[in-house]
Protein backbone atom coordinates (compact mmCIF):
# COMPACT_ATOMS: atom_id res chain seq x y z
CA UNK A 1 16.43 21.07 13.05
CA UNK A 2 13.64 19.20 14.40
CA UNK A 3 10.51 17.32 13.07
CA UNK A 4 7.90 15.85 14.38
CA UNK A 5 7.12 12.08 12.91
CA UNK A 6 4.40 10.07 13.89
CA UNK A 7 4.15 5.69 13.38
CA UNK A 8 0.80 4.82 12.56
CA UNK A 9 -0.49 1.20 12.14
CA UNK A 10 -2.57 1.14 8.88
CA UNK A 11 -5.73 -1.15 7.69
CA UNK A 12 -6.51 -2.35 11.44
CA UNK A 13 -8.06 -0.97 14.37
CA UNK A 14 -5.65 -2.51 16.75
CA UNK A 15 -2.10 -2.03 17.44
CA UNK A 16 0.62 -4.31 16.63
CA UNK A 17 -1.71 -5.13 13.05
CA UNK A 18 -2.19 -3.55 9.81
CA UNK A 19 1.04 -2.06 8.18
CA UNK A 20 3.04 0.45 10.07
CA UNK A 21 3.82 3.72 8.24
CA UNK A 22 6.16 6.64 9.29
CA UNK A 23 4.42 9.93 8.65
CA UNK A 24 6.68 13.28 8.19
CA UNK A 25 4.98 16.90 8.05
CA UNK A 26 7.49 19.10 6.58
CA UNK A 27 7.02 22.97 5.86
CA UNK A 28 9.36 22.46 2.93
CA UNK A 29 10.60 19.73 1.28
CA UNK A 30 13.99 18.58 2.05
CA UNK A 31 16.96 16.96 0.07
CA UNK A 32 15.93 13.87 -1.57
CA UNK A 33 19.26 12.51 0.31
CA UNK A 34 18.10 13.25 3.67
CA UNK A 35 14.06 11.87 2.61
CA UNK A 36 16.07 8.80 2.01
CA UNK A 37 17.88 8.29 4.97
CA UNK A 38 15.11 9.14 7.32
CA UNK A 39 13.01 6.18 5.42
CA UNK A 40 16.04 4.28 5.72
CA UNK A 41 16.45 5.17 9.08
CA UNK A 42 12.52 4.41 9.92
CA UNK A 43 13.51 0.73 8.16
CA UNK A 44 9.65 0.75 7.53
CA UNK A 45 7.99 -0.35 4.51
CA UNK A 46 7.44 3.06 3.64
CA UNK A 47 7.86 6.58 4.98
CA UNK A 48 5.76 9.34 3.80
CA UNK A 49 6.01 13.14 3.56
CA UNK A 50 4.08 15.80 3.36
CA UNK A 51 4.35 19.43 2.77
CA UNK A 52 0.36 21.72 2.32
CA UNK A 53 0.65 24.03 -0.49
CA UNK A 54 -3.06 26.02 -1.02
CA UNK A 55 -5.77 23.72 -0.56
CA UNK A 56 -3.69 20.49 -0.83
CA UNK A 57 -0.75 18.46 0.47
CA UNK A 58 1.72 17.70 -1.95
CA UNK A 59 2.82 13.84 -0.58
CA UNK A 60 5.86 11.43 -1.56
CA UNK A 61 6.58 7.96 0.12
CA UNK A 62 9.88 6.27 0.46
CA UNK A 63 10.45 3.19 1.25
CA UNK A 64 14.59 1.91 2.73
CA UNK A 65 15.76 2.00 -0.56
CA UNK A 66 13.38 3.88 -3.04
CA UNK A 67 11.42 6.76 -4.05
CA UNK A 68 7.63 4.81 -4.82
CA UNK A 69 4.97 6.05 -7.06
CA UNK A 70 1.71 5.07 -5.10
CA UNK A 71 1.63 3.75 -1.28
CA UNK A 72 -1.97 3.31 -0.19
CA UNK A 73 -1.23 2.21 3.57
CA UNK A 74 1.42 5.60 4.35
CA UNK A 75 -1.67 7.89 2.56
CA UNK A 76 -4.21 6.54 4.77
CA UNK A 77 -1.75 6.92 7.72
CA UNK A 78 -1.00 10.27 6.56
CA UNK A 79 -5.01 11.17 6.49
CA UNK A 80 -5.15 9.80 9.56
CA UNK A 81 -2.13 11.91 11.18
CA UNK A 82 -3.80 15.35 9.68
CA UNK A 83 -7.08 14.39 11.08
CA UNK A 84 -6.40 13.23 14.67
CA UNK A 85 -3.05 15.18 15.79
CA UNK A 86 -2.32 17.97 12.41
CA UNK A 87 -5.96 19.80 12.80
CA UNK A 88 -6.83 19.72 9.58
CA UNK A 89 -10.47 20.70 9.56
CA UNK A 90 -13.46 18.51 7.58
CA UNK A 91 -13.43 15.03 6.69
CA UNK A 92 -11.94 15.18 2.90
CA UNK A 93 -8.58 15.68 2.09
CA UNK A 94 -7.11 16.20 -1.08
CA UNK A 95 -3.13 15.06 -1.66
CA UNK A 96 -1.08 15.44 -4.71
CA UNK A 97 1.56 13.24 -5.74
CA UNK A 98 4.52 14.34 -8.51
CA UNK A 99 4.16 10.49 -9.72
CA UNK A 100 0.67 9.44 -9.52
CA UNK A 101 -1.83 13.10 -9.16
CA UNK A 102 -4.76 13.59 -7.28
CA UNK A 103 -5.17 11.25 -4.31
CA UNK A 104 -8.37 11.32 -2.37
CA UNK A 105 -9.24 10.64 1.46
CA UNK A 106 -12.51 10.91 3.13
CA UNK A 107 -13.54 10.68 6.84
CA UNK A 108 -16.66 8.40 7.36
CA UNK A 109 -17.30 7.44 11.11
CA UNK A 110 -13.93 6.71 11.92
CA UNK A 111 -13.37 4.79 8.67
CA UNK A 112 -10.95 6.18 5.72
CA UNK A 113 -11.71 5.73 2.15
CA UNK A 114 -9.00 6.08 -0.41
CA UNK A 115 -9.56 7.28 -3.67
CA UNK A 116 -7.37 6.10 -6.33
CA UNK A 117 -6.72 5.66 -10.04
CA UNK A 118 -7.05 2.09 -10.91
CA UNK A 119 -4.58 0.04 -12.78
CA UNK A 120 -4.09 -1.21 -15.76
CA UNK A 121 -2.77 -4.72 -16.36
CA UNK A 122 -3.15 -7.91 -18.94
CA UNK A 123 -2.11 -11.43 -19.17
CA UNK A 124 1.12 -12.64 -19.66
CA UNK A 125 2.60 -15.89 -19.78
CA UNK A 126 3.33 -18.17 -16.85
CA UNK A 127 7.57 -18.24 -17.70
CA UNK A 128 9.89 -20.44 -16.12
CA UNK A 129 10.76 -17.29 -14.10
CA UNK A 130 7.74 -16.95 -12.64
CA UNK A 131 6.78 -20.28 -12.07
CA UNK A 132 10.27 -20.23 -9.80
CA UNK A 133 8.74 -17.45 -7.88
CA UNK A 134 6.63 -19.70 -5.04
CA UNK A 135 5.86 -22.64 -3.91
CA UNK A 136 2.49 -23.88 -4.51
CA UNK A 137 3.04 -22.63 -8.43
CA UNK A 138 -0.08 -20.20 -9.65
CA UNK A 139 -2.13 -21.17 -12.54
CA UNK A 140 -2.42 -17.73 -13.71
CA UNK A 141 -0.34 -14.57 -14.43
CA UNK A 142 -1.05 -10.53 -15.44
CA UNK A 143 1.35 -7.94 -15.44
CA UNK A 144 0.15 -4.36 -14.36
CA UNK A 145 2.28 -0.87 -14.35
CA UNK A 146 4.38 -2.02 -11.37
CA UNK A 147 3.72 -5.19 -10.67
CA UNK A 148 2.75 -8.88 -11.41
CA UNK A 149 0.04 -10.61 -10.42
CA UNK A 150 -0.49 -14.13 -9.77
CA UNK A 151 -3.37 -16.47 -9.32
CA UNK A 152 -3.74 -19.37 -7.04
CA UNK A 153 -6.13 -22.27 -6.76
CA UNK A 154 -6.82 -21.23 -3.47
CA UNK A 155 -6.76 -19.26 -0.01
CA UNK A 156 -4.86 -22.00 1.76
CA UNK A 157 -2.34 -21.78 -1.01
CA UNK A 158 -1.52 -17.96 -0.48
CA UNK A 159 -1.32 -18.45 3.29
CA UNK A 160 1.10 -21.39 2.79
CA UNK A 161 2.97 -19.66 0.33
CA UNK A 162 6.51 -19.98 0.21
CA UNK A 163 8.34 -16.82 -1.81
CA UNK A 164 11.41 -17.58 -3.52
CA UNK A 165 12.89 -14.02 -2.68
CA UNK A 166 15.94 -13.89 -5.10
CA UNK A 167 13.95 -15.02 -7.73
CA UNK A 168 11.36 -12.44 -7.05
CA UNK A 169 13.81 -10.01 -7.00
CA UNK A 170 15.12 -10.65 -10.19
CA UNK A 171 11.66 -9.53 -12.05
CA UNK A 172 11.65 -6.83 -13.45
CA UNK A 173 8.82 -5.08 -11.50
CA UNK A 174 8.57 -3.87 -8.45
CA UNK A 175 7.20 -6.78 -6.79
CA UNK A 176 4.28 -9.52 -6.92
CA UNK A 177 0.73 -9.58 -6.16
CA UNK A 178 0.18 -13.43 -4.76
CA UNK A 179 -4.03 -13.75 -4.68
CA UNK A 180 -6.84 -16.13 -4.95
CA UNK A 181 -10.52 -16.45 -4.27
CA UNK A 182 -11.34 -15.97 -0.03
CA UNK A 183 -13.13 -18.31 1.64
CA UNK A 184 -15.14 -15.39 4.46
CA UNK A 185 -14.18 -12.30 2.15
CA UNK A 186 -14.53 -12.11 -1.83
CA UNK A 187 -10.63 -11.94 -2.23
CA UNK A 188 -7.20 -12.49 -0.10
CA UNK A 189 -3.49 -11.92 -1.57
CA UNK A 190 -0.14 -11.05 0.29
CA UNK A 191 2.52 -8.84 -1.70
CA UNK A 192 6.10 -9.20 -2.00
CA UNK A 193 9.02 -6.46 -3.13
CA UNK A 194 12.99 -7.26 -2.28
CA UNK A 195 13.77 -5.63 -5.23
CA UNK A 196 12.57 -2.07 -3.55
CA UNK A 197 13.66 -3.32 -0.26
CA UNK A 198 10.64 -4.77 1.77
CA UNK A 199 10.54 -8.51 1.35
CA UNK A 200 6.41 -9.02 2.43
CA UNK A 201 4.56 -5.65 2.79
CA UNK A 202 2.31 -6.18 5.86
CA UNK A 203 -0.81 -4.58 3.66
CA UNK A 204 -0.67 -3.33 0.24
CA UNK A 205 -3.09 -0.06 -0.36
CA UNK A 206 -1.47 0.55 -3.96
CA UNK A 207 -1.80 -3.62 -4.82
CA UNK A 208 -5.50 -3.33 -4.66
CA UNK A 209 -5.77 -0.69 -7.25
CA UNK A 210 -4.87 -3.92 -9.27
CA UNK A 211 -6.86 -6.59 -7.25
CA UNK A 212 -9.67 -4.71 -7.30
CA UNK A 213 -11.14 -4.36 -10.82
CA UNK A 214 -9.30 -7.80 -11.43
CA UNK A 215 -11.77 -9.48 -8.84
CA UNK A 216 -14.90 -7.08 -9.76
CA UNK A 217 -14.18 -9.10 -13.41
CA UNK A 218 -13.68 -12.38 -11.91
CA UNK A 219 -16.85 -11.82 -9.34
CA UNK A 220 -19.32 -9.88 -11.18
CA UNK A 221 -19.43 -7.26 -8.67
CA UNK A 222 -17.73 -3.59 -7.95
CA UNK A 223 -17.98 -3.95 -3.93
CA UNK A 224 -15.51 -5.92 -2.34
CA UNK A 225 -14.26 -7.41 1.17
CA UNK A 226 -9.93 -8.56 1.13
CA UNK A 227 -7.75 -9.27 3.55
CA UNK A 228 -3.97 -9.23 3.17
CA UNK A 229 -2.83 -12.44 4.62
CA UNK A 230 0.67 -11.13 5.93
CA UNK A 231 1.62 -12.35 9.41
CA UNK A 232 -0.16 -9.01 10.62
CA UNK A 233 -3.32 -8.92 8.78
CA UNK A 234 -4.94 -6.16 7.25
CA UNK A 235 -8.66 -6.11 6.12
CA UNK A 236 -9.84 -3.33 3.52
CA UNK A 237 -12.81 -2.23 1.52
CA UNK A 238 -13.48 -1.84 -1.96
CA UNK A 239 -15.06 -0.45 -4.25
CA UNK A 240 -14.93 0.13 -8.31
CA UNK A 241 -15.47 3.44 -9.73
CA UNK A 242 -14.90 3.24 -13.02
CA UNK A 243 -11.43 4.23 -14.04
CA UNK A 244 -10.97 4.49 -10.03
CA UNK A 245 -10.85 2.78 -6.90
CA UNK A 246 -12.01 3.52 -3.27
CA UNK A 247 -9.69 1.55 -0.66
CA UNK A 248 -11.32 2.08 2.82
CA UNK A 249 -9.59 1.22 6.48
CA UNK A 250 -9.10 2.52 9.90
CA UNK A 251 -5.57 3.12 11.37
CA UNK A 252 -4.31 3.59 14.86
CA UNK A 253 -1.62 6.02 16.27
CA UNK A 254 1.52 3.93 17.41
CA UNK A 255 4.47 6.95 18.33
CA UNK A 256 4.60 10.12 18.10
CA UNK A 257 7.99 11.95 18.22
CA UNK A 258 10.94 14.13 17.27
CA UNK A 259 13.73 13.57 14.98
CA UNK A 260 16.25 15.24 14.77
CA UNK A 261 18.21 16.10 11.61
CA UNK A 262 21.32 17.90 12.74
């Protein structure tokens, strides 16, 4: 059996930038085994499949290692795939995920726009575990549904962050939100998970469901300019809507192929 994957750079509009996701339209779903191993396989941060039942996709992401429950950079790359090579007609499409329900993407000019249920986080104490995690050492910490997030003075101190990755690994949370005030956009951060297998993600879609009301408090204001300072950049969009979150990006195709299962 064949199927037809594409590789699709997410959050940029150039190659080689952004975050590269896998994308995987199925007509059924498969074995969780063989999801796995194809993400494994891929050795991308994640790998997302599809399958359209009615007037919806149903859509799961994988990354090496792991089943995820939200992955904002493979469902923009997945929008993007059903809009420029999966004819799917309009400019709204409307995904469903087993783990985290209705997910959102609209077409605007060329630009996508995520929408997403925000998270919900508090703060916790700085611990001697944390305080391990990096070098500079935030001055802040919160703990959301999957991950923690900490504050820095600065934007020089997330860009000249060094990640302690076993000790990161040993949270229990599927990774850490590094962030602090930008000095040309409102926020920056870079995100880290070895414990689900991808030691820096490139760009973070599903981390900004957290950095995004958390710097709409901090800044007074529900419109917002990031970039993810990974060695590949990504710059995103966003905006607060209540108890949800538009992400917005453009993407470019990378590959287009075949694998083949058997």
């Amino acid at each position: 059996m064949k199927l037809r994957i594409y590789q699709v750079d997410a959050f940029t509009d150039k190659l080689f930038c952004g975050n590269p996701a896998a994308i995987c339209p199925l007509e059924n779903w498969l074995p969780d085994g063989m999801l796995q191993n194809i993400a494994q396989e891929n050795n991308l941060a994640e790998t997302g499949f599809y399958v359209k039942n009615g007037d919806h996709y149903q859509l799961r992401w994988f990354t090496p290692t792991v089943e995820v429950d939200l992955c904002g950079h493979a469902t923009l790359a997945a929008a993007y795939v059903l809009f420029n090579h999966e004819n799917h007609p309009g400019d709204e499409i409307n995904f469903h995920s087993h783990r985290s329900g209705p997910l959102k993407v609209t077409r605007t000019n060329g630009q996508l726009t995520l929408n997403f249920p925000t998270d919900v986080f508090q703060v916790v104490p700085l611990t001697a575990a944390l305080l391990k995690c990096f070098d500079p050492e935030p001055i802040k910490a919160y703990r959301g549904k999957a991950d923690y997030l900490l504050l820095f003075n600065s934007e020089a101190d997330i860009k000249e962050l060094q990640p302690n990755l076993n000790q990161i690994a040993k949270l229990d949370s599927r990774g850490v939100i590094a962030t602090a005030k930008g000095e040309n956009v409102d926020f920056v951060s870079r995100w880290f998970g070895p414990r689900v297998g991808v030691n820096e993600d490139p760009v973070t879609g599903s981390a900004h469901t957290t950095l995004t009301p958390f710097w709409a408090k901090e800044l007074g204001k529900d419109e917002l300019t990031a970039i993810q300072l990974s060695s590949r950049k990504g710059h995103l969009f966003c905006k607060l809507l209540g108890n949800r979150v538009e992400i917005s990006g453009k993407a470019r195709t990378y590959l287009t192929g075949e694998i083949e299962t058997a």
